[in-house]
N, C-alpha and C. Protein backbone atom coordinates (compact mmCIF):
# COMPACT_ATOMS: atom_id res chain seq x y z
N UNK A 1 -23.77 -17.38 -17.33
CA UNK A 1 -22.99 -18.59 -17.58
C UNK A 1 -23.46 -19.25 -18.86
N UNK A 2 -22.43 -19.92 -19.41
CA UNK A 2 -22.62 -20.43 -20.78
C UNK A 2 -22.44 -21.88 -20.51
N UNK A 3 -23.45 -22.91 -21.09
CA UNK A 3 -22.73 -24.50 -21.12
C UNK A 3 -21.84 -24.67 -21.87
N UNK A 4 -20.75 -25.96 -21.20
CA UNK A 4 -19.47 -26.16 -22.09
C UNK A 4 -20.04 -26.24 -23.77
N UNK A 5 -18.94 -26.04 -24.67
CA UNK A 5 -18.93 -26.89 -26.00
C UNK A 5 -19.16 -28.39 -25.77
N UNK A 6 -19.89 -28.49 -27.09
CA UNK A 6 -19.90 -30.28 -27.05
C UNK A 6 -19.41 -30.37 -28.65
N UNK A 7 -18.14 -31.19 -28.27
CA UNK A 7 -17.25 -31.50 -29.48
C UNK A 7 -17.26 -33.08 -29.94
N UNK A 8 -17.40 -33.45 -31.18
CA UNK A 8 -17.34 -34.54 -31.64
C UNK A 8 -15.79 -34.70 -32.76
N UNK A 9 -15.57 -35.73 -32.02
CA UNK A 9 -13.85 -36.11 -32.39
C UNK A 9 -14.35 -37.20 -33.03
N UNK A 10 -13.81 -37.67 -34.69
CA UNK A 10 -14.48 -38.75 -35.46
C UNK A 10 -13.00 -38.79 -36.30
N UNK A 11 -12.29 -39.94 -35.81
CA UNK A 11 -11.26 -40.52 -36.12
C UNK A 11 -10.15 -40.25 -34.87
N UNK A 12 -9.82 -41.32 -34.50
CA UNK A 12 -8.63 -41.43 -33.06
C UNK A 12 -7.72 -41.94 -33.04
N UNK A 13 -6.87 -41.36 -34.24
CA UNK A 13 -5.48 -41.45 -34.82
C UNK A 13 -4.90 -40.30 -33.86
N UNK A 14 -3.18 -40.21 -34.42
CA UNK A 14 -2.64 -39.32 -33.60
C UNK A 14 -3.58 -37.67 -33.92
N UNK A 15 -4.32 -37.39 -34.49
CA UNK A 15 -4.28 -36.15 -35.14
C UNK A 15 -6.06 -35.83 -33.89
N UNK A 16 -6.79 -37.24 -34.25
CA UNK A 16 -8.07 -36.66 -33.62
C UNK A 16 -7.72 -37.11 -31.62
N UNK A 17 -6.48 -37.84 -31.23
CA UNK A 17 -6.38 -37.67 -30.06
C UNK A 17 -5.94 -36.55 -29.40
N UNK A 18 -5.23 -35.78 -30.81
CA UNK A 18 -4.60 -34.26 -30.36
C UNK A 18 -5.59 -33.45 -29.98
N UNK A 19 -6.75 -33.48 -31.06
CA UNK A 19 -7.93 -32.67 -31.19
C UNK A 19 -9.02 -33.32 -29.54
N UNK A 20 -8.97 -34.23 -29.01
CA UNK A 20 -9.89 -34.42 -28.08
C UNK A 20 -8.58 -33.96 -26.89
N UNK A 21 -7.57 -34.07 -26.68
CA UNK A 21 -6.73 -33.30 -25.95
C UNK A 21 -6.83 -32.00 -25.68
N UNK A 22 -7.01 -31.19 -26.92
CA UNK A 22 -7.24 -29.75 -27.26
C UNK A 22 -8.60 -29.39 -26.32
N UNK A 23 -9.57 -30.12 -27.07
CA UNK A 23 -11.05 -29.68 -26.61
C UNK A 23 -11.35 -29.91 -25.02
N UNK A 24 -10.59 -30.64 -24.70
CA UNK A 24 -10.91 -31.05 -23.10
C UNK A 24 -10.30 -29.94 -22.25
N UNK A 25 -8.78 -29.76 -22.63
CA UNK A 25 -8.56 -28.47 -21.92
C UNK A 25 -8.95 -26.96 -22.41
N UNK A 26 -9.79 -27.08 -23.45
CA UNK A 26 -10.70 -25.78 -23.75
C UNK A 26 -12.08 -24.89 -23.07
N UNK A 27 -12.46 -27.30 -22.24
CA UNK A 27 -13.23 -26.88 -21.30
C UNK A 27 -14.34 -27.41 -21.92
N UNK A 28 -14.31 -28.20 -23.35
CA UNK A 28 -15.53 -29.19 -23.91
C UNK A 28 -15.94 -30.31 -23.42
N UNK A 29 -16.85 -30.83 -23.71
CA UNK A 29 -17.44 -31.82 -23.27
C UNK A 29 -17.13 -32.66 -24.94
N UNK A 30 -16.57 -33.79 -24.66
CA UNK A 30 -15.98 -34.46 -25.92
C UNK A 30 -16.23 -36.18 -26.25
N UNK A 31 -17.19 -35.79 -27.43
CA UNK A 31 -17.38 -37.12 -27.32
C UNK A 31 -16.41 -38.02 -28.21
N UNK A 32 -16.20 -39.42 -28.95
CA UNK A 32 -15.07 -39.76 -29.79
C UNK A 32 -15.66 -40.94 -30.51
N UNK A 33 -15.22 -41.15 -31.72
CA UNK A 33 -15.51 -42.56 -32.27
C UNK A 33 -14.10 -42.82 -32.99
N UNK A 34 -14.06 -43.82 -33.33
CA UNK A 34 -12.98 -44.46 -34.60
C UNK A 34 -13.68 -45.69 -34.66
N UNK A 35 -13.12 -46.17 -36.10
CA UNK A 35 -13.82 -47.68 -36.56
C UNK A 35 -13.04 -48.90 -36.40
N UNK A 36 -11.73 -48.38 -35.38
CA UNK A 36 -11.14 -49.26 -34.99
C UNK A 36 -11.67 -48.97 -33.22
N UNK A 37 -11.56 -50.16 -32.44
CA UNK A 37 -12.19 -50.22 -30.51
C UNK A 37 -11.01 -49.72 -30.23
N UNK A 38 -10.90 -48.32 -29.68
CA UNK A 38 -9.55 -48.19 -29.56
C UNK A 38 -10.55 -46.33 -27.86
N UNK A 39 -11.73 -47.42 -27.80
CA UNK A 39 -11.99 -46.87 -26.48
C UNK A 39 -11.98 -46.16 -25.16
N UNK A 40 -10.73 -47.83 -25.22
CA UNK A 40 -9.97 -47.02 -23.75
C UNK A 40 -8.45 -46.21 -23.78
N UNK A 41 -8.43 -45.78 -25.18
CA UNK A 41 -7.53 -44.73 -25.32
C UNK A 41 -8.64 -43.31 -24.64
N UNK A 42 -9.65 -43.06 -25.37
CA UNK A 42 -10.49 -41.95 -25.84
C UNK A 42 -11.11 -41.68 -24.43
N UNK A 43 -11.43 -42.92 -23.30
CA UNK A 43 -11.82 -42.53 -22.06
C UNK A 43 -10.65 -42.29 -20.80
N UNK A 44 -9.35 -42.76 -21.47
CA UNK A 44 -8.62 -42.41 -20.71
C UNK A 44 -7.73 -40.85 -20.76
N UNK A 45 -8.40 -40.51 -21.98
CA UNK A 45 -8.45 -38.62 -22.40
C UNK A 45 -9.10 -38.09 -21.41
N UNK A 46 -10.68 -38.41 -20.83
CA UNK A 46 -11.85 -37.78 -20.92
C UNK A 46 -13.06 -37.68 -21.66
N UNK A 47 -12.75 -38.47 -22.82
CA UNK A 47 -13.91 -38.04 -23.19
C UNK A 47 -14.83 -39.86 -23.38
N UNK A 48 -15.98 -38.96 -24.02
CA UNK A 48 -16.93 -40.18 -24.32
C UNK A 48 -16.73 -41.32 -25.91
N UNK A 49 -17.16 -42.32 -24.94
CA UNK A 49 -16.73 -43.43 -26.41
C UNK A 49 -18.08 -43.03 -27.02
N UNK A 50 -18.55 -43.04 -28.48
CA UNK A 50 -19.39 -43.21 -29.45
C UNK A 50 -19.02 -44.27 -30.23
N UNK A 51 -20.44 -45.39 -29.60
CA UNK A 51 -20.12 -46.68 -30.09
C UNK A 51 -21.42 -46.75 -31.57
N UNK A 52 -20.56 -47.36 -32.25
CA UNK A 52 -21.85 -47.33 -33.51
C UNK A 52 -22.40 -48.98 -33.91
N UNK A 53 -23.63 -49.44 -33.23
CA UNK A 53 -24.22 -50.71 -33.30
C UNK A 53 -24.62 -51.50 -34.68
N UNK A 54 -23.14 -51.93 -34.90
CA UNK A 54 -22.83 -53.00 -35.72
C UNK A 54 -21.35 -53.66 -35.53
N UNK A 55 -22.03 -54.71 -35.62
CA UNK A 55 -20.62 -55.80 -35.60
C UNK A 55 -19.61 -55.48 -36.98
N UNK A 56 -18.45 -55.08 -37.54
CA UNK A 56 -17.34 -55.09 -37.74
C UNK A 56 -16.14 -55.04 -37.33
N UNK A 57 -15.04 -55.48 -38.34
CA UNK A 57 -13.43 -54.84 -37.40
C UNK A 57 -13.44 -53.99 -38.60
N UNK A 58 -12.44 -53.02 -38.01
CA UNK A 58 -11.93 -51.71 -39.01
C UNK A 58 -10.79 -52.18 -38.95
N UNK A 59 -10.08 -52.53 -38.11
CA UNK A 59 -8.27 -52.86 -38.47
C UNK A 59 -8.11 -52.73 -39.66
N UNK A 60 -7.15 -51.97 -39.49
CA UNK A 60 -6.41 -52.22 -41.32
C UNK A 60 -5.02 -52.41 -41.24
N UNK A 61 -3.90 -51.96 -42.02
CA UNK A 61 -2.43 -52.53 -41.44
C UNK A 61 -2.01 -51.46 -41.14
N UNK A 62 -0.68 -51.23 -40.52
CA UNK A 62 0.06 -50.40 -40.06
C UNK A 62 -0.70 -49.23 -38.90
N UNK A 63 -1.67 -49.93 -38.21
CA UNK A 63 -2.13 -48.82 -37.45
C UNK A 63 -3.04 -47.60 -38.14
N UNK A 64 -3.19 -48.13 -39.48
CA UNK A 64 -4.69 -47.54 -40.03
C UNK A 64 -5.89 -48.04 -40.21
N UNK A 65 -7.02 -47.59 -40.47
CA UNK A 65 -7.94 -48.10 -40.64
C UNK A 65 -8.66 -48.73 -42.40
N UNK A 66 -9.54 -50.13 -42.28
CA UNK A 66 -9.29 -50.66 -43.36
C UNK A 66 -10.76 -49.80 -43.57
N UNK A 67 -11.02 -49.79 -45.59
CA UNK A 67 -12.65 -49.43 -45.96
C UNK A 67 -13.61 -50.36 -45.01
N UNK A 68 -15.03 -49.64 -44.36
CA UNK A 68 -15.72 -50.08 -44.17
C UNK A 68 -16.68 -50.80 -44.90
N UNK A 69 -18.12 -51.59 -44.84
CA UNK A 69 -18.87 -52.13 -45.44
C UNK A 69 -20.06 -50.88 -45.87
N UNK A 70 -20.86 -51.09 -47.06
CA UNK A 70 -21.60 -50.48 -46.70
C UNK A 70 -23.10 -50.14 -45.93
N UNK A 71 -23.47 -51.31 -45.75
CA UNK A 71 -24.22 -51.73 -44.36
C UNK A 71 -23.64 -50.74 -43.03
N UNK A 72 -22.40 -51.49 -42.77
CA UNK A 72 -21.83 -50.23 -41.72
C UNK A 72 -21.99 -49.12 -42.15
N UNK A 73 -21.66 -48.65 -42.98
CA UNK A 73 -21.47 -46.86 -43.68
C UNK A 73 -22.87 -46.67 -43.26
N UNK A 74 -24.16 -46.88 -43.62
CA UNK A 74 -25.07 -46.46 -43.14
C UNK A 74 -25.63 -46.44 -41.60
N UNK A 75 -25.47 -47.55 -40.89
CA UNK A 75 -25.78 -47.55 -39.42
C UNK A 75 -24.70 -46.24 -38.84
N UNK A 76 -23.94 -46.51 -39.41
CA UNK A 76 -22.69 -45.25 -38.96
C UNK A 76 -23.21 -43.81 -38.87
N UNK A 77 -23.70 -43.41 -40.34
CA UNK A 77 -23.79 -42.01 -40.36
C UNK A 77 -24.89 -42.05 -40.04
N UNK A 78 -26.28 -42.71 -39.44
CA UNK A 78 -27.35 -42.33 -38.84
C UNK A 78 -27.02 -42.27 -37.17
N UNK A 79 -25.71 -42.91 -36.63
CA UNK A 79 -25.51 -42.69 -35.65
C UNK A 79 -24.86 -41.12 -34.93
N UNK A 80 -23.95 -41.12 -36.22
CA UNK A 80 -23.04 -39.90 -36.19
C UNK A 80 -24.55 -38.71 -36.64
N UNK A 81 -25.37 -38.75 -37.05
CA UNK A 81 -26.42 -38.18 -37.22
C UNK A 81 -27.19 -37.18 -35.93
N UNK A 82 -27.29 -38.66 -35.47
CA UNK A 82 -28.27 -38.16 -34.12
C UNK A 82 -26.83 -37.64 -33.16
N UNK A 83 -25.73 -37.79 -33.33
CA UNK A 83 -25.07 -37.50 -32.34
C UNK A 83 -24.57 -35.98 -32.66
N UNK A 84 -24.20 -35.57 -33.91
CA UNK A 84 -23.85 -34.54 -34.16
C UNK A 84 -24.97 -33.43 -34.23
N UNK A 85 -26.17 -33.58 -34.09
CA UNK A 85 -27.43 -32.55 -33.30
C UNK A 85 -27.20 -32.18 -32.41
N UNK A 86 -26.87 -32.53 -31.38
CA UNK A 86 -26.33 -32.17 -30.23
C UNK A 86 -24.94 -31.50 -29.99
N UNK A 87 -24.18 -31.42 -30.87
CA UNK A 87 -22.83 -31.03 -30.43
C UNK A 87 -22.93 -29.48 -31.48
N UNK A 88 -21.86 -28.88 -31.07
CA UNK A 88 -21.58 -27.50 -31.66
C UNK A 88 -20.41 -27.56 -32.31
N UNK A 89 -19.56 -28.50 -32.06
CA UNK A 89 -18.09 -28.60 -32.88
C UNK A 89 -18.31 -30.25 -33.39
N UNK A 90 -17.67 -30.37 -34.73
CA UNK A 90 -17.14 -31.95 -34.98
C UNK A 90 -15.91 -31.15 -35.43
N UNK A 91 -14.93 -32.26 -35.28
CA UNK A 91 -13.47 -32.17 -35.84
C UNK A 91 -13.11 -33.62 -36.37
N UNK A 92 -13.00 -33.94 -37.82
CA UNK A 92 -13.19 -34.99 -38.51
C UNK A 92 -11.44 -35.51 -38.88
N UNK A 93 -10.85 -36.33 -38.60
CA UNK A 93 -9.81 -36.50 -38.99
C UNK A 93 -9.37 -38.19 -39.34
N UNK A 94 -10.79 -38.85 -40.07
CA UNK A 94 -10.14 -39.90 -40.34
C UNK A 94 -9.58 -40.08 -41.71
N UNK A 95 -8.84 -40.68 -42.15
CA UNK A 95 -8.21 -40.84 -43.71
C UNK A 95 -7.80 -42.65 -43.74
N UNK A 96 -7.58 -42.94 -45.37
CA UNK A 96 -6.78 -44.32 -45.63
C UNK A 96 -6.16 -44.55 -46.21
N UNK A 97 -4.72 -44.44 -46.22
CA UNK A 97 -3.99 -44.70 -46.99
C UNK A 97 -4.07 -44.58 -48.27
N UNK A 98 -3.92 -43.70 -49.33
CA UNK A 98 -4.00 -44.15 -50.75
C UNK A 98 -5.60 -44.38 -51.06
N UNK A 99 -6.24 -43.92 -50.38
CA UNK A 99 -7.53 -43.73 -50.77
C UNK A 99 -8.01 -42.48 -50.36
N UNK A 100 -9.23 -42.21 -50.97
CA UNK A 100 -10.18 -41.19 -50.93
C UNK A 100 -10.67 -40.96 -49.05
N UNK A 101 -10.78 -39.89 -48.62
CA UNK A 101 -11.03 -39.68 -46.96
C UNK A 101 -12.37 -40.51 -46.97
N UNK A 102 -13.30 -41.41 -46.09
CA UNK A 102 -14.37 -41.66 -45.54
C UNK A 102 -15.24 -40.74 -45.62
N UNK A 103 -16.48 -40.87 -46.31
CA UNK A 103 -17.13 -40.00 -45.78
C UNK A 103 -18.02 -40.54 -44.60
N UNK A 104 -18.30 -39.52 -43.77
CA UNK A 104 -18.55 -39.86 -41.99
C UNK A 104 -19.48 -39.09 -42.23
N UNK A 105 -19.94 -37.39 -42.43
CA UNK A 105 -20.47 -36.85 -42.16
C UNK A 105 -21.40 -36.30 -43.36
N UNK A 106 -22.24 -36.48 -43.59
CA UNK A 106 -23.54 -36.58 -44.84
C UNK A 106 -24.44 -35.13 -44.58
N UNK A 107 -24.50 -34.22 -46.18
CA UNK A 107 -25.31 -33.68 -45.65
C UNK A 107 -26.60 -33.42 -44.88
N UNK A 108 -27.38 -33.96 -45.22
CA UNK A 108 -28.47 -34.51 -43.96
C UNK A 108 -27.78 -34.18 -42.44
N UNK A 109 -26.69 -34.98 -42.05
CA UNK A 109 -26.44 -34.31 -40.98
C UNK A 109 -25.93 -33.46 -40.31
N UNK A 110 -25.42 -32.17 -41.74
CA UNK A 110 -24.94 -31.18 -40.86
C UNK A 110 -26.08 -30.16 -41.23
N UNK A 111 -27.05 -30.39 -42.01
CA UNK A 111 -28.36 -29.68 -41.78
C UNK A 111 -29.15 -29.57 -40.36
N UNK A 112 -29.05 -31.16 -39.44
CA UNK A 112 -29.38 -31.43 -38.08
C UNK A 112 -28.58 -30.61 -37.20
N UNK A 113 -27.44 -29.89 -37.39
CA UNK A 113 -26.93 -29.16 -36.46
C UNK A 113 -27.35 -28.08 -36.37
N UNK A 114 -26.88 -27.70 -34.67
CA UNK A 114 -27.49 -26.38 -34.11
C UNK A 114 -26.97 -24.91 -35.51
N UNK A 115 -27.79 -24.35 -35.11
CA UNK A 115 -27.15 -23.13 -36.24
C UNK A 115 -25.53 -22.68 -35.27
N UNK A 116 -24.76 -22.26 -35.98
CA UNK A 116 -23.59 -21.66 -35.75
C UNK A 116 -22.12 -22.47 -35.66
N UNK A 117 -22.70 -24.07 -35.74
CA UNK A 117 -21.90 -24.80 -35.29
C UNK A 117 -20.83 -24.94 -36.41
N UNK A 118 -19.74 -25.82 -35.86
CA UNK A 118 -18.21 -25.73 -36.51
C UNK A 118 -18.05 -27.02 -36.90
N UNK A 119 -17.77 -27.30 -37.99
CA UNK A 119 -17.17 -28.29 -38.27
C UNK A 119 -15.58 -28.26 -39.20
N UNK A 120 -14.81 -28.73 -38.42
CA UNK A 120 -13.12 -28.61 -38.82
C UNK A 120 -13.14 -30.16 -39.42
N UNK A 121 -12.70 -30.27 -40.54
CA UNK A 121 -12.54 -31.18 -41.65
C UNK A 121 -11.11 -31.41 -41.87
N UNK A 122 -9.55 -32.10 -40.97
CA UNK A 122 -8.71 -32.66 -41.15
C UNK A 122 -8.14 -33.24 -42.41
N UNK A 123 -9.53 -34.07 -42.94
CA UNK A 123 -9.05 -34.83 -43.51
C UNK A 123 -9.61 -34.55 -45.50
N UNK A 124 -9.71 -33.17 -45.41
CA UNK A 124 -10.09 -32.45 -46.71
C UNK A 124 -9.15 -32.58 -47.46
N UNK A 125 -7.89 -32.75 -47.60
CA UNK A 125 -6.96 -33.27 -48.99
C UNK A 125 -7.24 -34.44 -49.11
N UNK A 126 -7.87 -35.10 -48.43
CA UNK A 126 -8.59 -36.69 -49.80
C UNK A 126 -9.62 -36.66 -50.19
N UNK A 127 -10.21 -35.18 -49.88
CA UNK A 127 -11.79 -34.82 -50.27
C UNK A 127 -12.75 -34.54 -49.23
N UNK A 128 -11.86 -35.76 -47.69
CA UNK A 128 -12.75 -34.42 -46.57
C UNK A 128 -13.83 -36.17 -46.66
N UNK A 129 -14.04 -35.85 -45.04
CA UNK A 129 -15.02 -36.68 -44.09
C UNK A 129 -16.58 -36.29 -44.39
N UNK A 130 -16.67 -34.72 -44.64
CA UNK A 130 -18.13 -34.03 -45.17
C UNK A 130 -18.24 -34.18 -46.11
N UNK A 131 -19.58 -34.42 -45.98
CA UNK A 131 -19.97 -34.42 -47.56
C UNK A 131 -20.00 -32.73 -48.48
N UNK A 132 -19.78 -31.61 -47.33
CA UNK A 132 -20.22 -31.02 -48.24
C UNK A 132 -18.59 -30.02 -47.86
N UNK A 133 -17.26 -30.91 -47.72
CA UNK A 133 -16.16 -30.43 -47.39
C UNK A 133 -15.97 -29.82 -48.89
């Protein structure tokens, strides 16, 4: 017997609720963030909220998300850090409007991942959530 996948869903727009939809009936264990509280969408999937400890709003208009601070940007990707050690898949799909994609995922932390692991990058035509998309 093999343990499930552990998938990290990082943006919970229509594209990364598809992707934690996907992974759940694949049989993953799925965790989720967005920088908008949009929670009890992501637990009423299945999967786990990944809360990142700092006070901001992300709202932005039309049901996207606005630039973060960079104070946040850092508490963020040391969170997404320690969380993505543990998982074998991320699937990155946040973007903003007319701007450049977020970066979420820093090399530093996909050096912390298990060897073999996957990371699917959505949001690579604005340059991609990785740093090293």
């Amino acid at each position: 017997k093999y343990p499930p996948a552990q998938t990290f869903v990082l943006g919970c727009g229509v594209a990364g609720l598809a992707a934690i939809g996907t992974s759940k009936a694949l049989g993953s264990v799925v965790r989720a963030w967005d920088v908008r509280d949009v929670s009890d969408q992501v637990h009423s999937m299945g999967a786990k909220w990944v809360k990142v400890d700092f006070k901001e709003s992300g709202e932005g208009t039309g049901g996207y998300a606005k630039e973060s601070s960079d104070a946040f940007k850092k508490v963020q990707q040391e969170t997404f850090k320690a969380v993505l050690k543990e998982c074998d898949i991320a699937i990155s799909t946040a973007a903003i409007p007319g701007r450049p994609s977020p970066l979420l995922i820093t090399k530093d932390a996909v050096a912390v991942m298990k060897p073999g692991s996957v990371i699917v990058d959505l949001a690579a035509v604005g340059g991609g959530n990785c740093e090293l998309t």
